[in-house]
Protein backbone atom coordinates (compact mmCIF):
# COMPACT_ATOMS: atom_id res chain seq x y z
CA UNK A 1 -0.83 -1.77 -5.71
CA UNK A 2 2.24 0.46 -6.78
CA UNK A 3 4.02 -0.53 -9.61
CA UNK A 4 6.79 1.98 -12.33
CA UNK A 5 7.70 1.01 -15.80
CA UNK A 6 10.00 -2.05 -14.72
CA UNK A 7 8.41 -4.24 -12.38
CA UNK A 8 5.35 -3.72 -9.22
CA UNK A 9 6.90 -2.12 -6.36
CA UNK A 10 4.23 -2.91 -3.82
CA UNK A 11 1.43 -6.14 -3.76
CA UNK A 12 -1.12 -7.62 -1.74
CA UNK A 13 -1.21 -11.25 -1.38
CA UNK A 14 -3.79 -12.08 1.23
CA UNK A 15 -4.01 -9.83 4.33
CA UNK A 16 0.26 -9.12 3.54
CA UNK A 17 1.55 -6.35 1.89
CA UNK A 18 5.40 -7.05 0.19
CA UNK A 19 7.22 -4.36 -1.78
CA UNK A 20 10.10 -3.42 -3.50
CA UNK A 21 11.91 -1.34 -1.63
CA UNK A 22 13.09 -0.10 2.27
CA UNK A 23 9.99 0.49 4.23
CA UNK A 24 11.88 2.39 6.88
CA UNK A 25 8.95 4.47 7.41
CA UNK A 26 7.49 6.37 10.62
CA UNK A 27 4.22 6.29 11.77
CA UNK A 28 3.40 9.72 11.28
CA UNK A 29 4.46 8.82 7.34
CA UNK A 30 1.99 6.13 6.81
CA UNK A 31 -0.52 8.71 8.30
CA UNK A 32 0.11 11.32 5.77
CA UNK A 33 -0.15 8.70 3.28
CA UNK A 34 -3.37 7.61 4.13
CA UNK A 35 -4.33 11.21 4.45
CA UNK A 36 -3.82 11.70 0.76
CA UNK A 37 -5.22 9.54 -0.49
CA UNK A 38 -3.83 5.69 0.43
CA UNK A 39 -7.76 4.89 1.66
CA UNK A 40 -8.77 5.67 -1.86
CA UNK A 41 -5.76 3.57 -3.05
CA UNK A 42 -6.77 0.44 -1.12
CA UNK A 43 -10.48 0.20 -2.00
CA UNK A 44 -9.51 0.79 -5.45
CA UNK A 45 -7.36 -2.43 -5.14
CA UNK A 46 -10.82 -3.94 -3.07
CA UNK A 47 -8.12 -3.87 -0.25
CA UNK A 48 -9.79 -3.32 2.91
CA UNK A 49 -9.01 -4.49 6.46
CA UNK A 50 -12.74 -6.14 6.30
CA UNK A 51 -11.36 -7.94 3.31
CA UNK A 52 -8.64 -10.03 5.40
């Protein structure tokens, strides 16, 4: 799902998401996220909540 020139920083295995790095992240952070453009992200991975 994310990924730089050395290894994939973020992946989906089932309904769980793993990454690379600290996820210390707020609320309001995934929520601009998703605002710009992590929906589009997802379904371009075929990475829906339906999907689980």
């Amino acid at each position: 799902m994310a990924r730089n020139v050395v290894c994939a920083q973020a992946f989906r295995a089932g309904c769980s998401l793993g990454v690379q790095f600290h996820p210390e992240i707020t609320t309001a952070m995934v929520h601009g996220r998703i605002e710009t453009g992590g929906v589009q992200q997802c379904v371009r991975h075929a990475w829906t909540p339906a999907s689980c």
